[in-house]
C-alpha atoms as a PDB file:
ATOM      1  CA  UNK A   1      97.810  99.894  76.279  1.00  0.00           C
ATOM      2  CA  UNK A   2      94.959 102.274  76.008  1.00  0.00           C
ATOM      3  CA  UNK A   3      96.962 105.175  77.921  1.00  0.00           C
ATOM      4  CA  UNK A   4     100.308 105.498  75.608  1.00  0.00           C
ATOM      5  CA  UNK A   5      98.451 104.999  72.472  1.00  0.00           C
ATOM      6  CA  UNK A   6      99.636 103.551  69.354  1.00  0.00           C
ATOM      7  CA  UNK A   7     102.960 105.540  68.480  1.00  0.00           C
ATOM      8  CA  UNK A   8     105.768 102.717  68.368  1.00  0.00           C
ATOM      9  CA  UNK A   9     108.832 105.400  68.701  1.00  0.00           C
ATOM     10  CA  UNK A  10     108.333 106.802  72.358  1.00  0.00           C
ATOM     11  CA  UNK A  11     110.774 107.315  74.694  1.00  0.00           C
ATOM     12  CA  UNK A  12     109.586 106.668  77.997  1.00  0.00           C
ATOM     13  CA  UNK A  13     111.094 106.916  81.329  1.00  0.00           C
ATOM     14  CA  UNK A  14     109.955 104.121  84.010  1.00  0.00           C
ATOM     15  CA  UNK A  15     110.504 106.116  87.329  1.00  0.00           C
ATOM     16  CA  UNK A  16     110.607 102.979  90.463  1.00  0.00           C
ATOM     17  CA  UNK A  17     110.714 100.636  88.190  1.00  0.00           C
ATOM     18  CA  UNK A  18     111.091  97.787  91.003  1.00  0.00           C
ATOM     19  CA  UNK A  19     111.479  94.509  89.643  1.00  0.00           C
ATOM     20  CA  UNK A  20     110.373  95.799  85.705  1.00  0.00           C
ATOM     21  CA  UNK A  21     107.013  94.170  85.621  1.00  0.00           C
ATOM     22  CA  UNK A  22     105.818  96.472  83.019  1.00  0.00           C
ATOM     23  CA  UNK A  23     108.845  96.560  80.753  1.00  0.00           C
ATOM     24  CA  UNK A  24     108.064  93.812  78.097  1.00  0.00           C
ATOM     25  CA  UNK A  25     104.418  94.840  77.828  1.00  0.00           C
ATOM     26  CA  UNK A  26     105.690  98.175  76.877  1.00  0.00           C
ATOM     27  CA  UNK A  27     108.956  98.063  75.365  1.00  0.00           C
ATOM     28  CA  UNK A  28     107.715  97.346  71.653  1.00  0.00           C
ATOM     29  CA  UNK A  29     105.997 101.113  72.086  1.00  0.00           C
ATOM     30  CA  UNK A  30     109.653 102.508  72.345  1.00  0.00           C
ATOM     31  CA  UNK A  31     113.016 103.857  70.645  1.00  0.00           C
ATOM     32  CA  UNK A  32     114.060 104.390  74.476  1.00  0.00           C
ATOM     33  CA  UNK A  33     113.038 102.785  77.689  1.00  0.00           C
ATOM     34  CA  UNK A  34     114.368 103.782  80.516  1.00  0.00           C
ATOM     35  CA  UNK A  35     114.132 102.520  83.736  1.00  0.00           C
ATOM     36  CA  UNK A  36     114.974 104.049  87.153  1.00  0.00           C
ATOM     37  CA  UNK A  37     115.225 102.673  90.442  1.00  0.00           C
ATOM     38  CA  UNK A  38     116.567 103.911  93.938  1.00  0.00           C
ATOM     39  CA  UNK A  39     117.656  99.640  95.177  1.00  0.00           C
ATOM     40  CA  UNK A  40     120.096  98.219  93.019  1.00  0.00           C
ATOM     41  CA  UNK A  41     119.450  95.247  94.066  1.00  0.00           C
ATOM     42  CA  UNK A  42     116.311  95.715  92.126  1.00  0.00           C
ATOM     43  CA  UNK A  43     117.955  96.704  89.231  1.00  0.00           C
ATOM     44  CA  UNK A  44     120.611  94.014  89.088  1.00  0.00           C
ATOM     45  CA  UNK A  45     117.694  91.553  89.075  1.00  0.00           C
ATOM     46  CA  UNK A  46     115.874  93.656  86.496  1.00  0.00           C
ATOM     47  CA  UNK A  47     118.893  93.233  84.078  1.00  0.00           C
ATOM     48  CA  UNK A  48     119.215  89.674  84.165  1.00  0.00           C
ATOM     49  CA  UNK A  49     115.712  89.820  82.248  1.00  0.00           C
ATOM     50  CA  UNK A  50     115.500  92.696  80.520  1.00  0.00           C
ATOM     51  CA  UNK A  51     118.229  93.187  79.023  1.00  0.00           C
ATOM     52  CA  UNK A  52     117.272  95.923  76.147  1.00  0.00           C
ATOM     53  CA  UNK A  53     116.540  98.256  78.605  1.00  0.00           C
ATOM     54  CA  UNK A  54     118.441 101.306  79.800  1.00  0.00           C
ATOM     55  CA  UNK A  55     118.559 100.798  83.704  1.00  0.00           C
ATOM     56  CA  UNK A  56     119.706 103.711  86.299  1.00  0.00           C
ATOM     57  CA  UNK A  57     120.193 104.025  89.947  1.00  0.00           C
ATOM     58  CA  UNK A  58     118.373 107.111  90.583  1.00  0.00           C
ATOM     59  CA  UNK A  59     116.815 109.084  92.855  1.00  0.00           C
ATOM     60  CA  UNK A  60     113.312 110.092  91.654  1.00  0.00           C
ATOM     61  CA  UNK A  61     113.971 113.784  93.445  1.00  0.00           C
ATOM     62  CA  UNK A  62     116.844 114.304  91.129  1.00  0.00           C
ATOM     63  CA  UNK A  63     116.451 112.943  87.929  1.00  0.00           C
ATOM     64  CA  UNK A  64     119.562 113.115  85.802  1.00  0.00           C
ATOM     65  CA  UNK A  65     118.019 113.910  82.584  1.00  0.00           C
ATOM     66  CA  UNK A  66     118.054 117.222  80.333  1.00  0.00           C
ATOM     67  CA  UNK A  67     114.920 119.027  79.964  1.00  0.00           C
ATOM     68  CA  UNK A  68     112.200 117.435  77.914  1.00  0.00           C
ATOM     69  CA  UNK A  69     114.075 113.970  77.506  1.00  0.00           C
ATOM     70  CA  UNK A  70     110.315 111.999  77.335  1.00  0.00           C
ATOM     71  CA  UNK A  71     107.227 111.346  75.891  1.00  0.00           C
ATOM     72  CA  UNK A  72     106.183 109.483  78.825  1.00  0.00           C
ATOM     73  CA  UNK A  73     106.931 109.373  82.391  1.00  0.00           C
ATOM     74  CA  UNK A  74     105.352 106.445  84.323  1.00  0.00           C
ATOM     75  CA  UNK A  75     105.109 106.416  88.231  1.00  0.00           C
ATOM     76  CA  UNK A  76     103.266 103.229  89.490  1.00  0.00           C
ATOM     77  CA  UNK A  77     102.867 103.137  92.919  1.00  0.00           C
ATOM     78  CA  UNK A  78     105.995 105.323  93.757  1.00  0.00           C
ATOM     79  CA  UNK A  79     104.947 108.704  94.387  1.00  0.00           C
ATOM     80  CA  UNK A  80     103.478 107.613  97.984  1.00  0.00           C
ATOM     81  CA  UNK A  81     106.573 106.503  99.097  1.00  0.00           C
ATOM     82  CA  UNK A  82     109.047 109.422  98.542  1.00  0.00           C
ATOM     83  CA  UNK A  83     110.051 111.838 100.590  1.00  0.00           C
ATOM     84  CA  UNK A  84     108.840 114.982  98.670  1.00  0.00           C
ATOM     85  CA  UNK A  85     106.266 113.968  96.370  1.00  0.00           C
ATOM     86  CA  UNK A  86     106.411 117.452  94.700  1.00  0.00           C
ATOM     87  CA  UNK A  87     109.611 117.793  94.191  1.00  0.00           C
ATOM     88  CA  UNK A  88     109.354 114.684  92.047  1.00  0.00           C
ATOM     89  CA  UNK A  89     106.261 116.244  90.189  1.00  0.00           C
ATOM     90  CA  UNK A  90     108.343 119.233  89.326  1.00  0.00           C
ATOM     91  CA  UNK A  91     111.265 116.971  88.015  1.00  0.00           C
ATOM     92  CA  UNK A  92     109.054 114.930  86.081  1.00  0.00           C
ATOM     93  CA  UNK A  93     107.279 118.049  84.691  1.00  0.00           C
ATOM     94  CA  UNK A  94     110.978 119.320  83.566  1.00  0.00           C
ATOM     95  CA  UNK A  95     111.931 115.968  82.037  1.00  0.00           C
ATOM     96  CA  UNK A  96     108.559 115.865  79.927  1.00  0.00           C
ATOM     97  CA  UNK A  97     108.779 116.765  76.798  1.00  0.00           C
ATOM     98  CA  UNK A  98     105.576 119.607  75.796  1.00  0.00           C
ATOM     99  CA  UNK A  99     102.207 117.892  75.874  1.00  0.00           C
ATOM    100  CA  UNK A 100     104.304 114.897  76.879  1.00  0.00           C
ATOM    101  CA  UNK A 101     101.814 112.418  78.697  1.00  0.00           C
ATOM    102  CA  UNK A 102     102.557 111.252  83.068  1.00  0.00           C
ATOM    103  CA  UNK A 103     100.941 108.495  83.961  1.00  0.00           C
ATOM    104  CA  UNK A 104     101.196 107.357  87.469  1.00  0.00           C
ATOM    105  CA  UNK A 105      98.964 105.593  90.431  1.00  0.00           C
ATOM    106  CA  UNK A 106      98.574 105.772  93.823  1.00  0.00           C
ATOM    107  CA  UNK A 107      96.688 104.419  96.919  1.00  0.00           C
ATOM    108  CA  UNK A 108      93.248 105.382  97.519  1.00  0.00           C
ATOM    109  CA  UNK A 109      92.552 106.986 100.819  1.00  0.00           C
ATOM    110  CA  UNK A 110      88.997 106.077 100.334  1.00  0.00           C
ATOM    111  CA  UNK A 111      89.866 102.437 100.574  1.00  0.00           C
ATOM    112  CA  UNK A 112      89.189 101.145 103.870  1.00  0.00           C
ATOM    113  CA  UNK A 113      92.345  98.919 105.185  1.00  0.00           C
ATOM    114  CA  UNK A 114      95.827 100.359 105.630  1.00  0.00           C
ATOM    115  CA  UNK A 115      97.925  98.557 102.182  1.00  0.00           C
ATOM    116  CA  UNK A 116     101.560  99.466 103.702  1.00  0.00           C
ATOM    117  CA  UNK A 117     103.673  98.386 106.607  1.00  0.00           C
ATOM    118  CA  UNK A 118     103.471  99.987 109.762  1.00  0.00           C
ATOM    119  CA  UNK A 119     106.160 101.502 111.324  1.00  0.00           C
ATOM    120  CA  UNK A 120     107.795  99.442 114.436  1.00  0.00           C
ATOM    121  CA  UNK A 121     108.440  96.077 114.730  1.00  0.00           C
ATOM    122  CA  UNK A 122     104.763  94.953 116.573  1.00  0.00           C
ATOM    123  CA  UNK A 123     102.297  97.048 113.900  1.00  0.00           C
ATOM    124  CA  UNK A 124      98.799  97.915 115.661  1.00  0.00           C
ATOM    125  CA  UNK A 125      97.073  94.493 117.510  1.00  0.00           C
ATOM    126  CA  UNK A 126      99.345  92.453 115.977  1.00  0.00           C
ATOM    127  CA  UNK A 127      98.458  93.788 112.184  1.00  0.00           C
ATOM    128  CA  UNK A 128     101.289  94.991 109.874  1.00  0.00           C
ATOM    129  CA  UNK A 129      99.053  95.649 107.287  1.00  0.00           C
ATOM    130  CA  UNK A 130      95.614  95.525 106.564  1.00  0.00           C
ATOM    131  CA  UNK A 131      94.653  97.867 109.368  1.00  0.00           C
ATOM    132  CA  UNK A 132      91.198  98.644 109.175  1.00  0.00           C
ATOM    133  CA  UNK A 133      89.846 102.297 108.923  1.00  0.00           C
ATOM    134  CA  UNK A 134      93.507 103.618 109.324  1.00  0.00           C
ATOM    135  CA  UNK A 135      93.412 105.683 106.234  1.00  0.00           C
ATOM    136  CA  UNK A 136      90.546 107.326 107.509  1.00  0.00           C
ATOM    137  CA  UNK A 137      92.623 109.362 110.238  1.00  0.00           C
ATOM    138  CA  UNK A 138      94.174 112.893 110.095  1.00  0.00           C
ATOM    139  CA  UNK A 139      97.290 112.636 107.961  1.00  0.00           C
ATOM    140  CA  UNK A 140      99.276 114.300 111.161  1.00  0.00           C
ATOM    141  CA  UNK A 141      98.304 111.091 113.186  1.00  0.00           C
ATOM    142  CA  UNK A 142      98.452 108.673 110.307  1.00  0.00           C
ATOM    143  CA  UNK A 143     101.922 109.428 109.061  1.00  0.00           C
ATOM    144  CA  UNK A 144     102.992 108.997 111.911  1.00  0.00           C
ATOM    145  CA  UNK A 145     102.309 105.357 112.463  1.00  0.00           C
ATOM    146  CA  UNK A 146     102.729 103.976 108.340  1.00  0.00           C
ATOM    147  CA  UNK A 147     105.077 104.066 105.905  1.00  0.00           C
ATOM    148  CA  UNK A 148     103.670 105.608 103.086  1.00  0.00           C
ATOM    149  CA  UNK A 149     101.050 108.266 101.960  1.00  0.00           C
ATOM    150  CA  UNK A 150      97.320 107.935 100.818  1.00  0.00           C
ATOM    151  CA  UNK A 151      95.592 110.084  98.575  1.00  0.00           C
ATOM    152  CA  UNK A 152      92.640 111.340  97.313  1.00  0.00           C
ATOM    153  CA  UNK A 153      91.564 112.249  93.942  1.00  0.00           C
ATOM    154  CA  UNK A 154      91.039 115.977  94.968  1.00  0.00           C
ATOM    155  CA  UNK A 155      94.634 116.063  97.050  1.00  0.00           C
ATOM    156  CA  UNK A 156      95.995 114.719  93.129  1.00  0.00           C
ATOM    157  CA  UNK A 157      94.144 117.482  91.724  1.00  0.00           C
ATOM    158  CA  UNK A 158      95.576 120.194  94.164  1.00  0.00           C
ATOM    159  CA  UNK A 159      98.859 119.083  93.783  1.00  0.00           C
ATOM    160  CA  UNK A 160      99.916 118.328  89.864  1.00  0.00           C
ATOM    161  CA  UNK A 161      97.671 121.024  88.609  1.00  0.00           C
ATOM    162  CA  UNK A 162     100.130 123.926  87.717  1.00  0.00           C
ATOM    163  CA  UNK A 163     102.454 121.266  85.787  1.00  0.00           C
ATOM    164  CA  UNK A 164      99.888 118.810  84.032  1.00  0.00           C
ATOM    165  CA  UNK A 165      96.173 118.696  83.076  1.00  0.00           C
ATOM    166  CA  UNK A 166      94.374 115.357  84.181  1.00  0.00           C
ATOM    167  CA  UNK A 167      92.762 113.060  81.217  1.00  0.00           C
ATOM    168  CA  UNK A 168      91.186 110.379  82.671  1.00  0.00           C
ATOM    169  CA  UNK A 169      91.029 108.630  86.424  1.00  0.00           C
ATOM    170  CA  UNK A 170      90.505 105.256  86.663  1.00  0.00           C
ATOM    171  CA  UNK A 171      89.928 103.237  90.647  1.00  0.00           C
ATOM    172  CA  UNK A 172      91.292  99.651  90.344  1.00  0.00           C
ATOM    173  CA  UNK A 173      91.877  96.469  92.358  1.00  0.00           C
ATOM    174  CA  UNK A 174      95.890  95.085  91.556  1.00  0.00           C
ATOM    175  CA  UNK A 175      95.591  91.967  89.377  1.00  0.00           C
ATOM    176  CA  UNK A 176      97.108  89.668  91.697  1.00  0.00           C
ATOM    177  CA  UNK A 177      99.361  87.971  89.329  1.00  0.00           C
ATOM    178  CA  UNK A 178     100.997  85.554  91.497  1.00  0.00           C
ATOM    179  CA  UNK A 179      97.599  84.132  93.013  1.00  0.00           C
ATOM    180  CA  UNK A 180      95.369  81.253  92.225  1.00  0.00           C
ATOM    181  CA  UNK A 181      93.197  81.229  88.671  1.00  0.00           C
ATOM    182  CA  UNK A 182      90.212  81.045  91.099  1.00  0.00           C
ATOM    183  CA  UNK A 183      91.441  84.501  92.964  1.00  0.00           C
ATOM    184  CA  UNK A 184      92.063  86.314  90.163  1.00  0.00           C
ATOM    185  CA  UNK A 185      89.128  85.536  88.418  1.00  0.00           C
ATOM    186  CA  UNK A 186      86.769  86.245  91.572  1.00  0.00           C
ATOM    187  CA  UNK A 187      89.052  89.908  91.707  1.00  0.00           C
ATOM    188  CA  UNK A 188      88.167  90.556  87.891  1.00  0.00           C
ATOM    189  CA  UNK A 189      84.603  90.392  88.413  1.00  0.00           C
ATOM    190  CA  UNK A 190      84.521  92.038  91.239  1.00  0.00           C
ATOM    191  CA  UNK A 191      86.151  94.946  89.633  1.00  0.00           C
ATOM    192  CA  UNK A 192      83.828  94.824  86.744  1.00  0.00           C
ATOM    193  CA  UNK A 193      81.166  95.105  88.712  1.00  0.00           C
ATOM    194  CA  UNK A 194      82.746  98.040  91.453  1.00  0.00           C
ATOM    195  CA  UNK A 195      84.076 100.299  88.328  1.00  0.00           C
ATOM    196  CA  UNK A 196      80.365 101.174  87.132  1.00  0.00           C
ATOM    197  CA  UNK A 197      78.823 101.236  90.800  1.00  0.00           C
ATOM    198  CA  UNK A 198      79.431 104.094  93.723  1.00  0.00           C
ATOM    199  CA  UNK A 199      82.146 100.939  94.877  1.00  0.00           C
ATOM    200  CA  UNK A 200      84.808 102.342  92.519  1.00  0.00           C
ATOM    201  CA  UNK A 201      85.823 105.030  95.041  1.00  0.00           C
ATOM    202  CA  UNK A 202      86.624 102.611  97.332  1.00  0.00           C
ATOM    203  CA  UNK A 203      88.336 100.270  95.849  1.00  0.00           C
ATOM    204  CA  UNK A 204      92.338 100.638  96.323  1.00  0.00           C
ATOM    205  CA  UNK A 205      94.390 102.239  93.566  1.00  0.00           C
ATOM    206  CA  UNK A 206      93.926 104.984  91.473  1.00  0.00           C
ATOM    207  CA  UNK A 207      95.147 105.599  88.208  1.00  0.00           C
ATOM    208  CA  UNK A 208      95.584 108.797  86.274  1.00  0.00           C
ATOM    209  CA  UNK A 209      96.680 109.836  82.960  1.00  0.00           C
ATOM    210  CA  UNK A 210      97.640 113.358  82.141  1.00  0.00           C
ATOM    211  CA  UNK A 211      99.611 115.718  80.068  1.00  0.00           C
ATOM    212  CA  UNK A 212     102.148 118.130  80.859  1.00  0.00           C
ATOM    213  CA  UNK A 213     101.429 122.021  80.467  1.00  0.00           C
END
């Protein structure tokens, strides 16, 4: 828990929270934890198990929140799939409290194989996901075909950095939590090894942690 520090009293806002996988780890941190989500169905499921948290059906474009609400505004894997991703910067910007910290991740355009569905019921050769080299194309031809963005670290750079100043970057494999010991273990090393090698900018996600101006 590196990234929010040690400060026990932090409200933080969990924007696509999906099924609240990283609410217990980090609601001892908080006074407030909020979590948003467009599905309800997600939500619903959310409060069966969480039931200290504050939960919200909310779009991540309009966040219903007075200005500087937050100490910390978490996007994991979100911002790819909405339809303006700065128009969600610029509301989590506003709901940030001064020097308040955003953490979010994204997919890595560097990594080789497509992680999202395709559009259409068939996908490319028969492959929904997994596509190889896909993320490689023009952006005009790729969004055309999948149904969410890549990025690179430079295109994260470009766009956030009016509204926040960038901390640290970090390129990551997901931990796989619902495979086999064996898998996970194999991915963990792996990782270990890629994060101090050239590998690291290929491997999928990318984290970032930064601070609003």
């Amino acid at each position: 828990m590196s990234v929010i520090g040690s400060n026990r009293c932090l409200r933080m806002l969990d924007v696509g929270t999906g099924l609240g996988v990283y609410i217990q780890p980090l609601m001892p941190y908080c006074s407030l934890y909020m979590a948003t989500d467009i599905n309800r169905l997600n939500l619903e499921r959310v409060r069966k198990n969480e039931a200290n948290a504050e939960l919200g059906v909310v779009a991540a474009e309009r966040l219903p929140f007075a200005d500087g609400s937050f100490d910390i505004v978490l996007l994991i894997e979100v911002l790819e799939h909405v339809v303006d991703d700065r128009s969600v910067l610029s509301e989590v910007h506003r709901v940030l409290r001064p020097d308040g910290k955003f953490i979010f991740t994204l997919p890595n355009k560097l990594f080789p194989f497509e992680m999202h569905a395709l559009k259409g019921s068939n996908g490319i050769f028969g492959f929904k996901y997994g596509v190889p080299f896909l993320p490689y194309l023009p952006e005009s031809i790729r969004n055309r075909i999948t149904t969410a963005r890549v990025y690179r670290l430079k295109d994260v750079s470009k766009i956030i950095e009016s509204q926040f100043s960038i901390e640290a970057v970090r390129y990551f494999l997901p931990d796989l939590d619902g495979s086999k010991p064996m898998i996970r273990n194999l991915v963990r090393r792996f990782q270990a090894v890629a994060e101090h090698e050239l590998l690291r900018w290929f491997l999928p996600h990318i984290m970032v942690s930064s601070r609003r101006l």
